[in-house]
C-alpha atoms as a PDB file:
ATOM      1  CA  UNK A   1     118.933  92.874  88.130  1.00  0.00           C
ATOM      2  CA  UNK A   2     117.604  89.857  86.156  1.00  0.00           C
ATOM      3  CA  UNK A   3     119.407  86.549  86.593  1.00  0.00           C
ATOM      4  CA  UNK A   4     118.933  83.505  84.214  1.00  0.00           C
ATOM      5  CA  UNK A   5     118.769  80.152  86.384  1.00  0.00           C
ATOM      6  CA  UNK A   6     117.712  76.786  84.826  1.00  0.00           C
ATOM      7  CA  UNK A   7     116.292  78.860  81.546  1.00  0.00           C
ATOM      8  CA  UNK A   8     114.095  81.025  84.102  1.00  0.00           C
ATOM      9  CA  UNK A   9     114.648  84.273  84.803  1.00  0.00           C
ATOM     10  CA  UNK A  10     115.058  85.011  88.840  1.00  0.00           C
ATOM     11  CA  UNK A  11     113.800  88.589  89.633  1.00  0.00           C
ATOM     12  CA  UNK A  12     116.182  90.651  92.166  1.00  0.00           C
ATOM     13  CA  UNK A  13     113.420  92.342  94.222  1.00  0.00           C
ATOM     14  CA  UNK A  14     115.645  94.675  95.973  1.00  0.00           C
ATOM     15  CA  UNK A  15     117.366  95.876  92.767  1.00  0.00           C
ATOM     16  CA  UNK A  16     113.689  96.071  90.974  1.00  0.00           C
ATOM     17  CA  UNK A  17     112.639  98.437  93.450  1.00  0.00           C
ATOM     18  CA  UNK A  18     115.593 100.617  93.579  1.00  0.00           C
ATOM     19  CA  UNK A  19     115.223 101.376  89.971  1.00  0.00           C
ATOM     20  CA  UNK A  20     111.624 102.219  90.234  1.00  0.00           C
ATOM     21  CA  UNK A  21     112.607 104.658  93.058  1.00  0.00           C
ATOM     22  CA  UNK A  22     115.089 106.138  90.316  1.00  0.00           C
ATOM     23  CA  UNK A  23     112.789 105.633  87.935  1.00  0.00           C
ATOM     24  CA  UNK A  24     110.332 108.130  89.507  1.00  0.00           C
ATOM     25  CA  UNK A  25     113.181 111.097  90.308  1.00  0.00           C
ATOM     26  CA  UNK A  26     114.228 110.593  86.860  1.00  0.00           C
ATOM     27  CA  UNK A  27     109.979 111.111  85.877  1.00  0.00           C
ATOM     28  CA  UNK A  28     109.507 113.851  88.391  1.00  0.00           C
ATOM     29  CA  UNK A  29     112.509 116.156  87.207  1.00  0.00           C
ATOM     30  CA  UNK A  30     110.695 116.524  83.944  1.00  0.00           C
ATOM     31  CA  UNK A  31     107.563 117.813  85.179  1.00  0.00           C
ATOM     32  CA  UNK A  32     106.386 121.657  85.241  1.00  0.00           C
ATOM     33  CA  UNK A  33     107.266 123.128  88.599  1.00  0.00           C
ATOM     34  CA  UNK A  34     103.931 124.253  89.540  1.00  0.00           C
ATOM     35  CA  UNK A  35     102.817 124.243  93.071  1.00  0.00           C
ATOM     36  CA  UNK A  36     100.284 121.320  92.372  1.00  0.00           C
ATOM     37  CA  UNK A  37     103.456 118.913  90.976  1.00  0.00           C
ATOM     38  CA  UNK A  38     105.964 120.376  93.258  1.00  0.00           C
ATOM     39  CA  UNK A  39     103.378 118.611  96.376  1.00  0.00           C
ATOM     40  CA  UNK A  40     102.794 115.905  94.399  1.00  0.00           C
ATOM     41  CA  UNK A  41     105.956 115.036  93.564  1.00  0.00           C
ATOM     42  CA  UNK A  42     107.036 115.101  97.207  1.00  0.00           C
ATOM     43  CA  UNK A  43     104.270 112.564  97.783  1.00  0.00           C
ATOM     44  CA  UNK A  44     105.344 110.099  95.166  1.00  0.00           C
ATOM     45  CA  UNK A  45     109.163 110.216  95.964  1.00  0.00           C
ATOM     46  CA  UNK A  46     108.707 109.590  99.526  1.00  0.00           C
ATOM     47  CA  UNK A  47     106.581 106.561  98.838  1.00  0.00           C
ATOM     48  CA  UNK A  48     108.292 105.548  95.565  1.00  0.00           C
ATOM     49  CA  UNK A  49     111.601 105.570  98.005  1.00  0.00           C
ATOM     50  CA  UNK A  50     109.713 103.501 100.671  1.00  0.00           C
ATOM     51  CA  UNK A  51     108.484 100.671  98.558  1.00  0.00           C
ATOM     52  CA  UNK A  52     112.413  99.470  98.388  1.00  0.00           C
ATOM     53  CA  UNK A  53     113.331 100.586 101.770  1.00  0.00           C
ATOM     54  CA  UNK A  54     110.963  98.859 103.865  1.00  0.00           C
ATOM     55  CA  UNK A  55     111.501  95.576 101.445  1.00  0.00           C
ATOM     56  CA  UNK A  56     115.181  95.723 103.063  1.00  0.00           C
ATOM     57  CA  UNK A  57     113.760  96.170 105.879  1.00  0.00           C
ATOM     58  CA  UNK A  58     111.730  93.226 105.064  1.00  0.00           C
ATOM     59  CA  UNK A  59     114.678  91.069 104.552  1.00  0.00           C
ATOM     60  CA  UNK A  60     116.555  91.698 107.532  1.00  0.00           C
ATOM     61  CA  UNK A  61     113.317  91.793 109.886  1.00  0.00           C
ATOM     62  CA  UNK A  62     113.281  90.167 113.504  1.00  0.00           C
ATOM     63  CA  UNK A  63     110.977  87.695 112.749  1.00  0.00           C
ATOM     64  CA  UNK A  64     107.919  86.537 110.837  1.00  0.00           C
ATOM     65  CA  UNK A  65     105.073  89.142 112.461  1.00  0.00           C
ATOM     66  CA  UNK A  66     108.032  92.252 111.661  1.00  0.00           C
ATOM     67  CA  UNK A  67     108.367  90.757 108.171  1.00  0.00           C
ATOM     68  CA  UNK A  68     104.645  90.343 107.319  1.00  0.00           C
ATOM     69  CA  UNK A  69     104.273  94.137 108.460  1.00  0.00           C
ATOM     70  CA  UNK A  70     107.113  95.824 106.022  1.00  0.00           C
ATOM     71  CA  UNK A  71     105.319  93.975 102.881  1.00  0.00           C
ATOM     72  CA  UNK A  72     102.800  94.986 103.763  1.00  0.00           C
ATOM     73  CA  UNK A  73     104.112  98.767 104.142  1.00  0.00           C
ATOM     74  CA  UNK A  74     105.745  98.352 100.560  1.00  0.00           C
ATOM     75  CA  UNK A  75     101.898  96.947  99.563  1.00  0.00           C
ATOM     76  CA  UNK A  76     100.569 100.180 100.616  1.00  0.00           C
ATOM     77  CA  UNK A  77     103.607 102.358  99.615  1.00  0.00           C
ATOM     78  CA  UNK A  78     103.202 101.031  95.960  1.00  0.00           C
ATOM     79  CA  UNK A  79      99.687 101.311  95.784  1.00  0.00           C
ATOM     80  CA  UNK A  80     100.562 105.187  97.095  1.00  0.00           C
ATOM     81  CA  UNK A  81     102.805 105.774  94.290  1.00  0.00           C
ATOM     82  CA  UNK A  82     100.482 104.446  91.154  1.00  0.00           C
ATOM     83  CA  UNK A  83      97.867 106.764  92.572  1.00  0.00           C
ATOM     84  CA  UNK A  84     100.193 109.973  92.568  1.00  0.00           C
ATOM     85  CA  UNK A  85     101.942 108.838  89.336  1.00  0.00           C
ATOM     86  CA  UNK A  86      98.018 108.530  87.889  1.00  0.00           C
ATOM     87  CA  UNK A  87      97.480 112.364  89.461  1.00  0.00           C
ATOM     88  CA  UNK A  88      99.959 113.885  88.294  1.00  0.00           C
ATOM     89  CA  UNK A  89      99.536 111.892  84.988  1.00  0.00           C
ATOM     90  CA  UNK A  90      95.598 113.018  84.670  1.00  0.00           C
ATOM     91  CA  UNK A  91      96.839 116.802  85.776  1.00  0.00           C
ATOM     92  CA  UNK A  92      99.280 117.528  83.140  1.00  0.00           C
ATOM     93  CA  UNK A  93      99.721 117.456  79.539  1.00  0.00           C
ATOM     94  CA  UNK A  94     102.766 115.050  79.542  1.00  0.00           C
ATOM     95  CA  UNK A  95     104.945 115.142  76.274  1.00  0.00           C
ATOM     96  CA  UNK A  96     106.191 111.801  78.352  1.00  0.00           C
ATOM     97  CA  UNK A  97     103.262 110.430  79.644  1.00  0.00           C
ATOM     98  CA  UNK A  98     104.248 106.908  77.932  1.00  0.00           C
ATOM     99  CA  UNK A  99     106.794 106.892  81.133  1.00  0.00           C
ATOM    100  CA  UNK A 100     103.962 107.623  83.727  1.00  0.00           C
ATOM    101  CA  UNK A 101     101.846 104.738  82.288  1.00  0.00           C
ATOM    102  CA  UNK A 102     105.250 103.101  82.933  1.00  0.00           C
ATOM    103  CA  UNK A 103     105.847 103.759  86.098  1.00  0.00           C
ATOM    104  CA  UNK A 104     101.705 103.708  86.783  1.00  0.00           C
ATOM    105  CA  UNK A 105     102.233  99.785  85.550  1.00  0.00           C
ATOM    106  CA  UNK A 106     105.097  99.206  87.796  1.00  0.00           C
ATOM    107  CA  UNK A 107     103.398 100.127  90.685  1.00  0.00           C
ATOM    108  CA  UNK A 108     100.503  98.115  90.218  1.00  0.00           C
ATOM    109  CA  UNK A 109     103.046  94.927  89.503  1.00  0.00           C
ATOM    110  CA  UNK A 110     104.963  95.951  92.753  1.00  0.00           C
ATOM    111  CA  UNK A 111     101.680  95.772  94.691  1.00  0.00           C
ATOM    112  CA  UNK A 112     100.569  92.623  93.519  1.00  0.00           C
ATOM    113  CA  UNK A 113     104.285  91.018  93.812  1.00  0.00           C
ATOM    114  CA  UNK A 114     104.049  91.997  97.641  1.00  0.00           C
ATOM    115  CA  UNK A 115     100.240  91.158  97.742  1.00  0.00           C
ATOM    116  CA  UNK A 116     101.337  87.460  96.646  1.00  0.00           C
ATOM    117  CA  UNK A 117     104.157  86.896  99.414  1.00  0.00           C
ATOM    118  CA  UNK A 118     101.478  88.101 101.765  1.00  0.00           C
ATOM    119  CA  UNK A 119      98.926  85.215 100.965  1.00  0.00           C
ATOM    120  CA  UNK A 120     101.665  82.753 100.722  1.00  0.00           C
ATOM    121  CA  UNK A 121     102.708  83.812 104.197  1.00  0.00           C
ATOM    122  CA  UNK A 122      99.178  83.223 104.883  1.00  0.00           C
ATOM    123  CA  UNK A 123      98.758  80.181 103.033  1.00  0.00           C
ATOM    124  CA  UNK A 124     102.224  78.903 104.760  1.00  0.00           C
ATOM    125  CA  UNK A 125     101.533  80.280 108.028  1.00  0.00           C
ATOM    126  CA  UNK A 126      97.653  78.095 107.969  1.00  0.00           C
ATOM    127  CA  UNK A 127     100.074  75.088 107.465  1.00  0.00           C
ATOM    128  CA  UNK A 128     101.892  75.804 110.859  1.00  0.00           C
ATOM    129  CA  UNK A 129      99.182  75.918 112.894  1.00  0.00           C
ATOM    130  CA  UNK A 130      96.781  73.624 111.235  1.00  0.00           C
ATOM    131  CA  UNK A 131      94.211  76.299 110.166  1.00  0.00           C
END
């Protein structure tokens, strides 16, 4: 969910990657069940699912090396999920393909969102210890 704070709006992370999840069950129940979409589509929900989950995961780590590891789990899940969403995209003829670019776009702004708390953790982290 999208809060307004001091005229800026204040992204809800957790929420924002829920609703991609749901997003992409919502996509994948409209595709053709062929055996090609049927094993891609497991692919994408498990790591469409696993972006948000391991961001919880994230947030309630044991400490800065557990945290660092999660983002970068939901890096690598997202990146996982725009390249099945661009498979299964490229592999069928999509009356709804506008929602796979969607969802492909998503993905891709996931990724970088968790690529950018990684180099700030790096950035803050080189502060610390005087790197």
């Amino acid at each position: 969910m999208t809060k307004i704070q001091n005229n800026k709006p204040v992204y809800d992370l957790e929420e924002r990657t829920f609703q991609f999840a749901k997003a992409v069950r919502l996509f994948v129940k409209t595709l053709l069940k062929t055996i090609a979409n049927i094993e891609d589509s497991k692919q994408l929900i498990r790591a469409s699912g696993s972006v948000g989950s391991n961001y919880r995961e994230a947030n309630e780590s044991l400490g800065k090396k557990d945290f660092l590891m999660r983002i970068k789990i939901c890096r690598k899940e997202a990146k996982e999920s725009a390249y099945w969403l661009r498979l299964i995209h490229e592999t069928n003829n999509l009356k709804n393909g506008d929602v796979a670019q969607r969802l492909i776009q998503e993905a891709t702004e996931l990724m970088k969102i968790f690529s950018s708390i990684l180099e700030k953790s790096k950035y803050f982290k080189s502060l610390e210890f005087g790197i």
